[in-house]
N, C-alpha and C. Protein backbone atom coordinates (compact mmCIF):
# COMPACT_ATOMS: atom_id res chain seq x y z
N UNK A 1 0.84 -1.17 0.00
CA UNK A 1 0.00 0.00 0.00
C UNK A 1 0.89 1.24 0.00
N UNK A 2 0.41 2.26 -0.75
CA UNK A 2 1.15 3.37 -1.23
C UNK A 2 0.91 4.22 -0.08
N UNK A 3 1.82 5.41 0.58
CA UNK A 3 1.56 6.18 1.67
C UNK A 3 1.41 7.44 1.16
N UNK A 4 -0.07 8.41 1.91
CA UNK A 4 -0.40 8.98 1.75
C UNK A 4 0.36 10.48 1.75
N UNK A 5 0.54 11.36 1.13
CA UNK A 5 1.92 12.04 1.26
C UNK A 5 0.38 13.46 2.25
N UNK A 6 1.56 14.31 2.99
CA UNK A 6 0.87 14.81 3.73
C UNK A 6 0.17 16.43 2.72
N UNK A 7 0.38 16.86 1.98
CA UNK A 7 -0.28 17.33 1.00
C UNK A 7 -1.86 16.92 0.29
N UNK A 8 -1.53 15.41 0.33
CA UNK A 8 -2.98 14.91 -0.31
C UNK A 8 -3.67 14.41 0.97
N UNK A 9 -2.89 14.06 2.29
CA UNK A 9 -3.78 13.90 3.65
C UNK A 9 -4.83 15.48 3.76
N UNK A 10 -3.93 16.19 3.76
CA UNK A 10 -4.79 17.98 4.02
C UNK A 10 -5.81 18.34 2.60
N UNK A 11 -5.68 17.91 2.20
CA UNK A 11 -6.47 18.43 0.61
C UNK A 11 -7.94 17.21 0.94
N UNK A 12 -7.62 15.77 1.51
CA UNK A 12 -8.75 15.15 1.50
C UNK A 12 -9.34 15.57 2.99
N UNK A 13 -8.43 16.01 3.55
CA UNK A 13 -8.84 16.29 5.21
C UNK A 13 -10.22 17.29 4.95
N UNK A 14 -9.52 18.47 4.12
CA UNK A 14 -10.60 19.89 3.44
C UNK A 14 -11.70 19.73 2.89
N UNK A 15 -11.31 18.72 1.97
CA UNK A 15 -12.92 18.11 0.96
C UNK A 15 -13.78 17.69 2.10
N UNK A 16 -13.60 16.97 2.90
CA UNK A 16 -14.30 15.99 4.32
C UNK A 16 -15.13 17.01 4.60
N UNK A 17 -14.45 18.14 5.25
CA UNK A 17 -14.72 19.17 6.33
C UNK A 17 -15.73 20.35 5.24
N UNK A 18 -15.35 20.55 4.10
CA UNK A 18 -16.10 21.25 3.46
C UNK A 18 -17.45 20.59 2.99
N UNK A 19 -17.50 18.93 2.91
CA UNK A 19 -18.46 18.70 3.03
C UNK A 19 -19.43 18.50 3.71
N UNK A 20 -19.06 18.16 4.49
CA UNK A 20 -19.66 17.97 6.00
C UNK A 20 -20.69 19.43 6.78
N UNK A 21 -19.92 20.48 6.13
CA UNK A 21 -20.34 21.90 6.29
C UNK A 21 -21.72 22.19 5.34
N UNK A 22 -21.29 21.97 3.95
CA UNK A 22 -22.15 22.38 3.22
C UNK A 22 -23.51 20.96 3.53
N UNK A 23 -23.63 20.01 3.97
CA UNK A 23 -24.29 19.23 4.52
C UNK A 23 -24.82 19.76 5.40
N UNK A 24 -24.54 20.60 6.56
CA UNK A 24 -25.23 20.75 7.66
C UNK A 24 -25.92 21.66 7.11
N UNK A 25 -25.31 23.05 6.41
CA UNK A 25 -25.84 23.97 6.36
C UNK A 25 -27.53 24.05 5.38
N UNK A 26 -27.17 22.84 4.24
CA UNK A 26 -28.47 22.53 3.79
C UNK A 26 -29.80 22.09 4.83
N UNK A 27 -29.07 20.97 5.41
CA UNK A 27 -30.17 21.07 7.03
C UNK A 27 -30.95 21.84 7.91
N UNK A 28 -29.69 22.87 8.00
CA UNK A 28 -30.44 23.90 8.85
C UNK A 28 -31.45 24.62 7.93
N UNK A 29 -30.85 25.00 6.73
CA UNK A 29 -32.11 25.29 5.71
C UNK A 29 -33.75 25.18 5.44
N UNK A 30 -33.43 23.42 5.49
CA UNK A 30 -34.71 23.00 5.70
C UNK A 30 -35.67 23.00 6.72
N UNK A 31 -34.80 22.91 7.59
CA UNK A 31 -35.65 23.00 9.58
C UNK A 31 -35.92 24.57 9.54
N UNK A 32 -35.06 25.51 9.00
CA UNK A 32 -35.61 26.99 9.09
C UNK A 32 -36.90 26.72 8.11
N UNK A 33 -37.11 26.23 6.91
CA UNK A 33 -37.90 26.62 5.89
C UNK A 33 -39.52 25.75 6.56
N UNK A 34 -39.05 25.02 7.49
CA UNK A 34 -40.22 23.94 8.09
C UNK A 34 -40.94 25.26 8.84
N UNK A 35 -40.22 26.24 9.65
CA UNK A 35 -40.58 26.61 10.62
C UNK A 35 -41.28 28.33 10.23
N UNK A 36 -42.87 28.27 10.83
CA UNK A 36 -43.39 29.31 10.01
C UNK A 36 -42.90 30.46 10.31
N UNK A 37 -42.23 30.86 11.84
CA UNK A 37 -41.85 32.01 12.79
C UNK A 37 -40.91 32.75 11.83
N UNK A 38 -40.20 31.60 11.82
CA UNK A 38 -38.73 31.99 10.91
C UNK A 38 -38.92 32.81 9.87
N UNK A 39 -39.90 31.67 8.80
CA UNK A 39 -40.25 32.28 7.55
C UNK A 39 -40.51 33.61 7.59
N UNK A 40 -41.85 33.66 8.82
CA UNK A 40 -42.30 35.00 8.54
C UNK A 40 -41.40 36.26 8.55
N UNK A 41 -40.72 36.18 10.08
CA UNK A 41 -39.67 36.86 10.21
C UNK A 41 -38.35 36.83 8.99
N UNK A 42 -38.10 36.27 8.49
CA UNK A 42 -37.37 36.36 6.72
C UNK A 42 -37.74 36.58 6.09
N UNK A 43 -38.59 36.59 5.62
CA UNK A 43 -39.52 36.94 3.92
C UNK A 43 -40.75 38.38 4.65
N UNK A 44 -40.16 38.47 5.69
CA UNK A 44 -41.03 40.15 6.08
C UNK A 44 -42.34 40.30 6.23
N UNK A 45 -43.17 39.17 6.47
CA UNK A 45 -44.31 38.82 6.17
C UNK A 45 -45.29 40.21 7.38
N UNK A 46 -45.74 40.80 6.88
CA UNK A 46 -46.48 42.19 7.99
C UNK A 46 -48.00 41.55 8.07
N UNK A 47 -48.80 41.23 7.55
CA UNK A 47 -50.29 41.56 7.16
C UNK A 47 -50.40 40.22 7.99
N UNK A 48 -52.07 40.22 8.05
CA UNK A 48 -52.57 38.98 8.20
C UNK A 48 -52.54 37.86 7.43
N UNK A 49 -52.88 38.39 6.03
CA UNK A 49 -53.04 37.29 4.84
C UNK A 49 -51.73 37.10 4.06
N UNK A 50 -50.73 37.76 4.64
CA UNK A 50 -49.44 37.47 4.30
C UNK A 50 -48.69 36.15 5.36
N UNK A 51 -49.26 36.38 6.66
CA UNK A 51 -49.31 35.31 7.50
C UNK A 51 -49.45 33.98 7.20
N UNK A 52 -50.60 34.43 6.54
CA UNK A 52 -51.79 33.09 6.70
C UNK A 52 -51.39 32.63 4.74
N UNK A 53 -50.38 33.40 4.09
CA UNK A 53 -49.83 32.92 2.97
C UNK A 53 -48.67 31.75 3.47
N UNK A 54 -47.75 32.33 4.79
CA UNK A 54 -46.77 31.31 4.96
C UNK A 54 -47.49 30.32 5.70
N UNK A 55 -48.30 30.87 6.52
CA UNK A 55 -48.77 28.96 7.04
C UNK A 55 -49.12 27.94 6.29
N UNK A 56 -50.17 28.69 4.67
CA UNK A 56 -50.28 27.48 3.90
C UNK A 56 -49.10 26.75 3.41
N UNK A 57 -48.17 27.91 2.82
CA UNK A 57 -47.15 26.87 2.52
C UNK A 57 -46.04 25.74 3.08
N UNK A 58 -46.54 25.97 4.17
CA UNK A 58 -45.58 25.41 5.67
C UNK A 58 -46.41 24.28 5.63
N UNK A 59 -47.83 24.19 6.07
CA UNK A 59 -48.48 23.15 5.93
C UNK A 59 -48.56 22.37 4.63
N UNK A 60 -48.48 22.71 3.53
CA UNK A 60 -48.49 22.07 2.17
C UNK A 60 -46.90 21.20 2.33
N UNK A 61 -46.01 22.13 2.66
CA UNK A 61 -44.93 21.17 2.95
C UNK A 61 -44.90 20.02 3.81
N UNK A 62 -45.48 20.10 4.68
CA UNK A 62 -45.12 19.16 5.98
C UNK A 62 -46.04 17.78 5.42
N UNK A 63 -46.63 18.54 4.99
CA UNK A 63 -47.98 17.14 4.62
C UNK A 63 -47.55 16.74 3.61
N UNK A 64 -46.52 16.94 2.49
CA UNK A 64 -46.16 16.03 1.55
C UNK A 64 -46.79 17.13 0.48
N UNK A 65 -47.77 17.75 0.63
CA UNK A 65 -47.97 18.19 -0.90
C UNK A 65 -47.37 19.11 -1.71
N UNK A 66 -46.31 19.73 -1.19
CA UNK A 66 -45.19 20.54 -1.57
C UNK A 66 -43.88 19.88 -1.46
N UNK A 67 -43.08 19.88 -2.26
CA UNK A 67 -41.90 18.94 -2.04
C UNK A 67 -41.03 20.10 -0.80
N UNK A 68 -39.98 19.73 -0.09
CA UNK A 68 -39.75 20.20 0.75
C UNK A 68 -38.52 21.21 -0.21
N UNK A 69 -38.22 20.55 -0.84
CA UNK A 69 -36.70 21.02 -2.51
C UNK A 69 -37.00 22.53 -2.89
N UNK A 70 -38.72 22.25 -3.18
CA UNK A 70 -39.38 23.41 -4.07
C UNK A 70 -39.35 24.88 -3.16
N UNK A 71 -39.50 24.64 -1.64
CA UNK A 71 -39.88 25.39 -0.43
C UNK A 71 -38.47 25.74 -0.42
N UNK A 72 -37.50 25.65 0.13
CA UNK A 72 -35.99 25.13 0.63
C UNK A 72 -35.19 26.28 -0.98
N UNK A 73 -35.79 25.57 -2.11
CA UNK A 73 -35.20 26.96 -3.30
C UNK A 73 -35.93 28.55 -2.96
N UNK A 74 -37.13 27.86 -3.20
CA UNK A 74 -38.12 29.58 -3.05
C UNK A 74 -37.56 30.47 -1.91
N UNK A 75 -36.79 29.78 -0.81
CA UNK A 75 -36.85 30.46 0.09
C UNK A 75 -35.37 30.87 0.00
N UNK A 76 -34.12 30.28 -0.24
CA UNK A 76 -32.77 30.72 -0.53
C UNK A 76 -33.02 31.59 -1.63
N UNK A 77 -33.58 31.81 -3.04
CA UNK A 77 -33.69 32.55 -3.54
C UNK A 77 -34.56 34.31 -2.86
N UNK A 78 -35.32 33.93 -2.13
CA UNK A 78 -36.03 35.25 -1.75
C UNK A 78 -34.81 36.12 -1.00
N UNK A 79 -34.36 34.95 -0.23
CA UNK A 79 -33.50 35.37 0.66
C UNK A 79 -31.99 36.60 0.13
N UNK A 80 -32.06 36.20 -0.95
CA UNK A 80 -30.96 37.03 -2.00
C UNK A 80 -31.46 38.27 -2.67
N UNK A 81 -32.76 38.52 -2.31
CA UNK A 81 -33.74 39.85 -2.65
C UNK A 81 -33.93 40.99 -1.59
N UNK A 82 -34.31 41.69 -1.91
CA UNK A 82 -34.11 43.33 -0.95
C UNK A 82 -35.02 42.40 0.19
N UNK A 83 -35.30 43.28 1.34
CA UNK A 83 -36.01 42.98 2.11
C UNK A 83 -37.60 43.26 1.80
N UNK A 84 -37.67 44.20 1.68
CA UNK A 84 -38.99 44.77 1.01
C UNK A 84 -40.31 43.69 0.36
N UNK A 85 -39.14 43.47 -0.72
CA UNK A 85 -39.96 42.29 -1.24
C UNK A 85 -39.17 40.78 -1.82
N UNK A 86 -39.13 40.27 -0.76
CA UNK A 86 -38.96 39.15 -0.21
C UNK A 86 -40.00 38.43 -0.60
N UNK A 87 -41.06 38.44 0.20
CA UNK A 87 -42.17 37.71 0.09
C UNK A 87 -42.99 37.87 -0.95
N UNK A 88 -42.54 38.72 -1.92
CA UNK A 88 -43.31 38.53 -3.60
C UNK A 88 -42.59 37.50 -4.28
N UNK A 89 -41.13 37.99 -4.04
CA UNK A 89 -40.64 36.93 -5.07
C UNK A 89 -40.27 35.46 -4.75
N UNK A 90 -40.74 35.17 -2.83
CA UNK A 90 -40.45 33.83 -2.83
C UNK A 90 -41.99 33.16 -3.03
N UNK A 91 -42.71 34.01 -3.57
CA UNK A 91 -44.77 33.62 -3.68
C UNK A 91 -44.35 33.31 -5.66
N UNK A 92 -43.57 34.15 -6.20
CA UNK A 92 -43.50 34.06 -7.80
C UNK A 92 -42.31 32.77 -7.64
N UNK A 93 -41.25 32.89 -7.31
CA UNK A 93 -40.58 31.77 -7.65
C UNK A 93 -41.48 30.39 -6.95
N UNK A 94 -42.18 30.18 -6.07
CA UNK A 94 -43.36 28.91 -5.51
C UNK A 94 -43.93 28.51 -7.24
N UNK A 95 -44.62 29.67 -7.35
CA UNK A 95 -45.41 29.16 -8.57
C UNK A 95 -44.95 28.67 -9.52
N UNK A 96 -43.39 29.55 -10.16
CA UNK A 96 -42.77 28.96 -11.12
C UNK A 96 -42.28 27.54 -10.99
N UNK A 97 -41.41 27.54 -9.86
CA UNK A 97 -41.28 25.69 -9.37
C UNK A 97 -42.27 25.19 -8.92
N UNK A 98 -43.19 25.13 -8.80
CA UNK A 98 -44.07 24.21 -9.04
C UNK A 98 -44.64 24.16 -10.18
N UNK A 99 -44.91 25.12 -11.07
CA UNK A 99 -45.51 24.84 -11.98
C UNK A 99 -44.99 23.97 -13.28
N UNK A 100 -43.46 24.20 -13.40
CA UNK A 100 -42.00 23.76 -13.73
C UNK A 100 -42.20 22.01 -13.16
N UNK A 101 -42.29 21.94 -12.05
CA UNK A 101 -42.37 20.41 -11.61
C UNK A 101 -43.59 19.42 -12.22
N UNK A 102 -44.46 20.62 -12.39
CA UNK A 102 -45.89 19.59 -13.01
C UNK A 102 -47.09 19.64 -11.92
N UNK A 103 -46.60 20.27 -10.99
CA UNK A 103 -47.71 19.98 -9.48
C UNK A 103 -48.70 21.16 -9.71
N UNK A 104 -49.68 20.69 -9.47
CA UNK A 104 -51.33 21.59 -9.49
C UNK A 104 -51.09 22.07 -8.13
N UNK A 105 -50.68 23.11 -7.56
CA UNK A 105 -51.11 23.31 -6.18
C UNK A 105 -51.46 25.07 -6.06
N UNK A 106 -52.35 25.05 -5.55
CA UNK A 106 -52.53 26.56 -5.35
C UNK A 106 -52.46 27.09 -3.89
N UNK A 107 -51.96 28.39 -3.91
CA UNK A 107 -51.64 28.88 -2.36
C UNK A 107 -52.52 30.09 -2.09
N UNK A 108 -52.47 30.17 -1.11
CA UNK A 108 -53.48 31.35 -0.60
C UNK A 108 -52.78 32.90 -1.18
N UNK A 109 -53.58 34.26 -1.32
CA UNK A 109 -52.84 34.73 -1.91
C UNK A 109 -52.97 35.97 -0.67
N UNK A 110 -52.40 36.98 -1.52
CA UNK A 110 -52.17 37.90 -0.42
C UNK A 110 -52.62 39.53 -1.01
């Protein structure tokens, strides 16, 4: 067996550790995107029926009828938008991925 020279020990040590990172951090993603508090408080949600926009989609997720993928993009993408409007464009990118996936689902509107 050939010995590992300590150059390619640290280079696979990095890949490990960088993956392991970008692993968690997708996680936490999803447990934030599960959680409606969060949402609201991220995507700026003020109104009532802006509220009651993230609970549907929180519940559509949890229950299976939203893939959790589709929620988890909409919401890293909003997240890269002014604050302001946040919550328009993670309601337009919902529709586009889903509609993109093939899924009939409609959300409450605001």
């Amino acid at each position: 067996m050939k010995k590992m020279g300590r150059r390619a020990f640290i280079a696979r040590a990095v890949a490990l550790a960088c993956a392991g990172a970008l692993f968690q951090r997708v996680s936490a993603s999803a447990s934030e995107a599960l959680d409606p508090d969060i949402l609201k408080m991220q995507l700026c949600a003020k109104t009532e029926l802006e509220n009651a926009f993230v609970d549907d989609v929180v519940d559509k997720a949890k229950d299976g009828t939203l893939p959790i993928k589709i929620l988890t993009t909409a919401y890293r993408y909003a997240l890269s938008k002014g604050r302001s409007s946040r919550l328009i464009y993670f309601k337009n990118c919902l529709e586009v991925l889903t509609k993109r996936a093939g899924l009939k689902i409609t959300f409450k509107s605001f």
